[in-house]
C-alpha atoms as a PDB file:
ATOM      1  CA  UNK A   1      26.933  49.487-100.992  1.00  0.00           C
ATOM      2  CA  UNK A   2      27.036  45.678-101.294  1.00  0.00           C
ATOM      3  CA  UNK A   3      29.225  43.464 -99.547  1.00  0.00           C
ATOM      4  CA  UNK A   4      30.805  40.525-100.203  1.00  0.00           C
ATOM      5  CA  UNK A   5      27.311  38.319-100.196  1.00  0.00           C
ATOM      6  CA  UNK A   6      25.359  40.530-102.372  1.00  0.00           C
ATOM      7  CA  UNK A   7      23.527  42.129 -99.434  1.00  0.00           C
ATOM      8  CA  UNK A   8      22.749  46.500 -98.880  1.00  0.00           C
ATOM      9  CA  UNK A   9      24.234  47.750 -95.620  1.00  0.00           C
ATOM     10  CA  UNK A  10      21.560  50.761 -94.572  1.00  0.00           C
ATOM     11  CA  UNK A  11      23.643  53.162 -92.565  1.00  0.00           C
ATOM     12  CA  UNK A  12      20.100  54.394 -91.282  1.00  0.00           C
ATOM     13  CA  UNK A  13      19.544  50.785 -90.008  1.00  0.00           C
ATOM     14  CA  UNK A  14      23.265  50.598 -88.824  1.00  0.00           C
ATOM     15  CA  UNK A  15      22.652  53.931 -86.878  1.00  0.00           C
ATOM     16  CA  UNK A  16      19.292  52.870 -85.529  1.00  0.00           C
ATOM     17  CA  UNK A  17      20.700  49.637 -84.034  1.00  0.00           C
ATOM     18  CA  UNK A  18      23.522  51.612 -82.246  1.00  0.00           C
ATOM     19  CA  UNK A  19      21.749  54.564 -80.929  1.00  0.00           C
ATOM     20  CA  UNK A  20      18.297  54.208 -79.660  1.00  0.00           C
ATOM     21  CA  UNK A  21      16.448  54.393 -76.439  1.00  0.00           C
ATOM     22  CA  UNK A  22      15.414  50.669 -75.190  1.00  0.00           C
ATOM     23  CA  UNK A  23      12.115  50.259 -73.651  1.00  0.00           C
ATOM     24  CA  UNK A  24      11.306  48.188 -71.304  1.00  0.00           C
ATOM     25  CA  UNK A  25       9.314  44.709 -70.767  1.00  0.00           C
ATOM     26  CA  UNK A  26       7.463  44.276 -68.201  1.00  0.00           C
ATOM     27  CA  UNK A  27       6.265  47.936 -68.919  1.00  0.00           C
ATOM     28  CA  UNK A  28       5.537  48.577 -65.079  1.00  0.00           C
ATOM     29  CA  UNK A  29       6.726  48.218 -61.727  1.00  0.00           C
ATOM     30  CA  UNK A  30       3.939  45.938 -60.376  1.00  0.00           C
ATOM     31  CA  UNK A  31       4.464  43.587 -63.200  1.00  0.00           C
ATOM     32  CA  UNK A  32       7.204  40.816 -63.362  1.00  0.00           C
ATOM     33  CA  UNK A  33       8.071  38.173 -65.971  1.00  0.00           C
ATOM     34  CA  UNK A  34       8.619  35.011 -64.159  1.00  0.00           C
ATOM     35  CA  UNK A  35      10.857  32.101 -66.144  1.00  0.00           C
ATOM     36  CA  UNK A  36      10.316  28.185 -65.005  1.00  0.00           C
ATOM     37  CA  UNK A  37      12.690  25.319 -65.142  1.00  0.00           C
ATOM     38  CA  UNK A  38      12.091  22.109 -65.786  1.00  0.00           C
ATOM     39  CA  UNK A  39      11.799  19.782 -62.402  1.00  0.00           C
ATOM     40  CA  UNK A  40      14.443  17.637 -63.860  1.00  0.00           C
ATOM     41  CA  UNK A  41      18.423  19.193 -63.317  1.00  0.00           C
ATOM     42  CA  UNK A  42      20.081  19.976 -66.177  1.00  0.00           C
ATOM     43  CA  UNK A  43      16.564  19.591 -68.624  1.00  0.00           C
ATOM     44  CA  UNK A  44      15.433  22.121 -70.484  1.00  0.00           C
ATOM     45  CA  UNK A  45      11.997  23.468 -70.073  1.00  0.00           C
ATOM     46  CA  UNK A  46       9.458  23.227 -72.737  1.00  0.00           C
ATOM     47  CA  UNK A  47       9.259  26.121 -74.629  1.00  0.00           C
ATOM     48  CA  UNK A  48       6.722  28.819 -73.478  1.00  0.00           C
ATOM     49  CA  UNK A  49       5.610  31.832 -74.533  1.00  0.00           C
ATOM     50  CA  UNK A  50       6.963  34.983 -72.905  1.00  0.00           C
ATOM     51  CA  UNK A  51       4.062  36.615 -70.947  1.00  0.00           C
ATOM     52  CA  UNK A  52       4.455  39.038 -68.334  1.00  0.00           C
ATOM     53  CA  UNK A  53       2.058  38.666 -64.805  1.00  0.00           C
ATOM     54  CA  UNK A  54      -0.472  40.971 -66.334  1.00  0.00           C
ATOM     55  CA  UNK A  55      -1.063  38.352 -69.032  1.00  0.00           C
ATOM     56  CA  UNK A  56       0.651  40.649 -71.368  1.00  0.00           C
ATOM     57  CA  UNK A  57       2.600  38.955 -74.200  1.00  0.00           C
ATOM     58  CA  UNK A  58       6.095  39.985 -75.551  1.00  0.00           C
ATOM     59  CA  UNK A  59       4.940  38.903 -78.517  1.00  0.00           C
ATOM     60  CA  UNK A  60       1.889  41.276 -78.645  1.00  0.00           C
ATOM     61  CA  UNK A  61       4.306  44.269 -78.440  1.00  0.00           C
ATOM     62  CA  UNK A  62       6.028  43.315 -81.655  1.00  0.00           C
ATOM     63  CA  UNK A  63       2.816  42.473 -84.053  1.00  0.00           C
ATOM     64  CA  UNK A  64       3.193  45.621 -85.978  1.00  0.00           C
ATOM     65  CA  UNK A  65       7.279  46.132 -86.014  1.00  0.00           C
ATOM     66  CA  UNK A  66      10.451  43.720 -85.892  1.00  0.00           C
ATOM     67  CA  UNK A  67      12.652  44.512 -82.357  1.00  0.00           C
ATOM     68  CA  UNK A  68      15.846  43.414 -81.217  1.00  0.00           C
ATOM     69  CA  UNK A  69      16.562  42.193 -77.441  1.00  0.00           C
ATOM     70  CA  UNK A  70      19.297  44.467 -76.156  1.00  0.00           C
ATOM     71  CA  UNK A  71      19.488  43.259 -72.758  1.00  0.00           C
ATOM     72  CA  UNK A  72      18.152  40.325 -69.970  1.00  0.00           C
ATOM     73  CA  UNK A  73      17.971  41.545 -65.909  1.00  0.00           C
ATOM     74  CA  UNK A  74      17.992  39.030 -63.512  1.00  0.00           C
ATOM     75  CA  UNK A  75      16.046  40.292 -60.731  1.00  0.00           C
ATOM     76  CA  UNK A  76      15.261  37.314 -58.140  1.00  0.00           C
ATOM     77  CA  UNK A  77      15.898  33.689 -58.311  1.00  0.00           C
ATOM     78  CA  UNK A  78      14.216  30.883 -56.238  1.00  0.00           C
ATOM     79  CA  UNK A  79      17.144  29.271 -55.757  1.00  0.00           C
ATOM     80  CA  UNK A  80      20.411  31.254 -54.907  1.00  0.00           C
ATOM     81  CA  UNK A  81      22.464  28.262 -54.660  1.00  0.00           C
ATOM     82  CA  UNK A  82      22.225  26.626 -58.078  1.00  0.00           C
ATOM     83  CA  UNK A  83      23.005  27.647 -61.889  1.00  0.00           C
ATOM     84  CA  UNK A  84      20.923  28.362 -64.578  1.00  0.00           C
ATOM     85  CA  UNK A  85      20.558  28.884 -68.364  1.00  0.00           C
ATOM     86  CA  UNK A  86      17.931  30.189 -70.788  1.00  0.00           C
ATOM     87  CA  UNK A  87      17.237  30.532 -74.445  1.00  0.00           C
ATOM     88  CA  UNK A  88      14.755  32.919 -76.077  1.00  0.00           C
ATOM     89  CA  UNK A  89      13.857  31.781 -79.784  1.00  0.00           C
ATOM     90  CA  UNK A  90      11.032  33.238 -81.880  1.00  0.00           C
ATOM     91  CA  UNK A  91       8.596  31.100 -84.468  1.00  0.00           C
ATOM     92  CA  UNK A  92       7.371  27.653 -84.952  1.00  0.00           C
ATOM     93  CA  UNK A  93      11.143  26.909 -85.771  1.00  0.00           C
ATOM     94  CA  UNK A  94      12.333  28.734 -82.593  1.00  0.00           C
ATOM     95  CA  UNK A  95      15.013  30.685 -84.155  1.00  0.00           C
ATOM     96  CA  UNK A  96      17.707  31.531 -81.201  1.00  0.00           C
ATOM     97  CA  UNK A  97      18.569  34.991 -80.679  1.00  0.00           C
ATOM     98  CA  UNK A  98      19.318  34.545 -77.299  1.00  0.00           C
ATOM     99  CA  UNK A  99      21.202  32.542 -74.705  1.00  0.00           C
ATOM    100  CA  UNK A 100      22.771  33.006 -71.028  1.00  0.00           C
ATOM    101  CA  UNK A 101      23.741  31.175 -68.458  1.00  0.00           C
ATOM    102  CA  UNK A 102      23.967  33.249 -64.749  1.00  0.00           C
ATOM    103  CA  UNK A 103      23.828  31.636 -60.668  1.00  0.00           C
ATOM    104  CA  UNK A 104      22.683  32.632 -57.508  1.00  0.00           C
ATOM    105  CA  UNK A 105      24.747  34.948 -54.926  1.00  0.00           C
ATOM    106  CA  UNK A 106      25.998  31.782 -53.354  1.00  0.00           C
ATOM    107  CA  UNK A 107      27.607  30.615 -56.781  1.00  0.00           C
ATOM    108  CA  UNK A 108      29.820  33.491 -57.410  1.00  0.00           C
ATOM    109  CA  UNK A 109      31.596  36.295 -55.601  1.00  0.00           C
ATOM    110  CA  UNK A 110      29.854  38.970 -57.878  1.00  0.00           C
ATOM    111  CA  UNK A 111      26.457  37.306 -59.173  1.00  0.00           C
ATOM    112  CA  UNK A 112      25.876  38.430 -63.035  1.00  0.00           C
ATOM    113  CA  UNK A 113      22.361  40.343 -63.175  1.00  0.00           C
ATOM    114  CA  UNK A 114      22.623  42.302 -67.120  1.00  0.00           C
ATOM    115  CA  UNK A 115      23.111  40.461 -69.907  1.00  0.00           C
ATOM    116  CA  UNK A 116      23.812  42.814 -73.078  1.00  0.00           C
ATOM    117  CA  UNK A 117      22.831  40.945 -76.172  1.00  0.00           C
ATOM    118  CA  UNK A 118      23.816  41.750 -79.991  1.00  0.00           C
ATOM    119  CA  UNK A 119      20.643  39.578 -80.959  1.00  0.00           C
ATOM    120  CA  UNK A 120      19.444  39.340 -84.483  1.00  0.00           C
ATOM    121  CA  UNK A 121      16.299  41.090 -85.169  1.00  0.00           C
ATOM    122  CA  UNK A 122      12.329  39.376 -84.356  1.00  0.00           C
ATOM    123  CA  UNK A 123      10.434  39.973 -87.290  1.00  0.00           C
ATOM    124  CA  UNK A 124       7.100  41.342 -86.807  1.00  0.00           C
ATOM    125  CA  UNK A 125       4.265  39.170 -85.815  1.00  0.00           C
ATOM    126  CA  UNK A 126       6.450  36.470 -84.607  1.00  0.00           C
ATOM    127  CA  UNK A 127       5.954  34.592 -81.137  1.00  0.00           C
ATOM    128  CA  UNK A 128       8.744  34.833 -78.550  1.00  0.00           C
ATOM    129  CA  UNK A 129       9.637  32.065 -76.553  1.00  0.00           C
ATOM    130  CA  UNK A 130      11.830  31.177 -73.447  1.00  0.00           C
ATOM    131  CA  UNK A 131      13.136  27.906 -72.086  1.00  0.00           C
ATOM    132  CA  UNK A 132      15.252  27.773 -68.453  1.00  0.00           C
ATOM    133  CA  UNK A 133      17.045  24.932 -66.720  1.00  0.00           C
ATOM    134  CA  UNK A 134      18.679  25.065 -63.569  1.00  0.00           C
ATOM    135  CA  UNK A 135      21.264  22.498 -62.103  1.00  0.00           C
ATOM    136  CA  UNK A 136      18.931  21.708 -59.273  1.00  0.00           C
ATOM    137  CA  UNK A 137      16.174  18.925 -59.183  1.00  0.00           C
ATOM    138  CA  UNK A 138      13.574  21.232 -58.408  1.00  0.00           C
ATOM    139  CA  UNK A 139      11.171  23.805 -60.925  1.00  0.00           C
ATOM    140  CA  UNK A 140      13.224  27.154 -60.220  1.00  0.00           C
ATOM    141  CA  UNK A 141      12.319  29.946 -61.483  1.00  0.00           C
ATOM    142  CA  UNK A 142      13.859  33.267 -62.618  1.00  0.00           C
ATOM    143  CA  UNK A 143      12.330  36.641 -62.724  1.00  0.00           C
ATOM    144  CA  UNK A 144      13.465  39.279 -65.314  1.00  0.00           C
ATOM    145  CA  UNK A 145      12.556  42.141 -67.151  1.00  0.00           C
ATOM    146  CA  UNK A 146      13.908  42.321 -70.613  1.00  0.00           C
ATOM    147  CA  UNK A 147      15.172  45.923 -72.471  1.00  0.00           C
ATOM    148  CA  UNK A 148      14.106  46.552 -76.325  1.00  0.00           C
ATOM    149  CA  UNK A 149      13.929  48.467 -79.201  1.00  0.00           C
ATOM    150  CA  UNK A 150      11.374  48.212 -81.548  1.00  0.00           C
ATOM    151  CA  UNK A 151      12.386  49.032 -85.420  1.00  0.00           C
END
């Protein structure tokens, strides 16, 4: 049925976005995705591809089928004493889907680790991209695994 824009809501699509099982990226336990700030506080990074330690791309897993992000771990920061934020964008235009903003133990009582994101869909065939800054004058990194579902 259309709505108000002239656009056809799929209740199959509507289903599939609500009830799904997520996989996982990195796809294994003795591979981590490692995010890097820029050496400057409060300065984003340039944007870089998302590539996990086995030289596996995020992107790669998405050639054939568009995917939505439905959640960001934080699993181990360099620096537990400072804040951070990150984008992830796909394409040449890097389109946001993406954003958070978490700390280290030392910031808050209860340190945020899962982000659960509503995030638009990546097309197919599109590059995904990260950026991170921290609030500290250093490169920090984060390392995360990401959850998705591929459509």
């Amino acid at each position: 049925m259309p709505d108000s824009v002239g656009d056809t809501v799929h209740i199959d699509e509507t289903f599939d976005a609500v009830h799904h099982v997520s996989a996982i990226y990195p796809a294994d336990t003795n591979l981590t995705v490692t995010l890097t700030a820029h050496a400057n506080a409060n300065t984003w990074s340039a944007w870089a591809e998302l590539t996990d330690s086995g030289a596996t791309t995020f992107s790669s897993l998405l050639a054939a089928q568009k995917c939505h992000i439905t959640a960001f771990y934080v699993e181990e920061l360099s620096d537990i004493d400072t804040i951070y934020m990150m984008e992830i964008a796909y394409g040449a235009a890097k389109v946001q889907i993406a954003a958070g903003r978490f700390a280290g133990a030392t910031k808050f009582q209860v340190p945020p680790g899962n982000f659960r994101f509503w995030a638009p869909d990546i097309p197919a065939g599109e590059t995904v991209y990260y950026r991170l800054k921290s609030a500290s004058a250093v490169a920090d990194t984060a390392q995360i695994h990401l959850r998705y579902h591929l459509h």
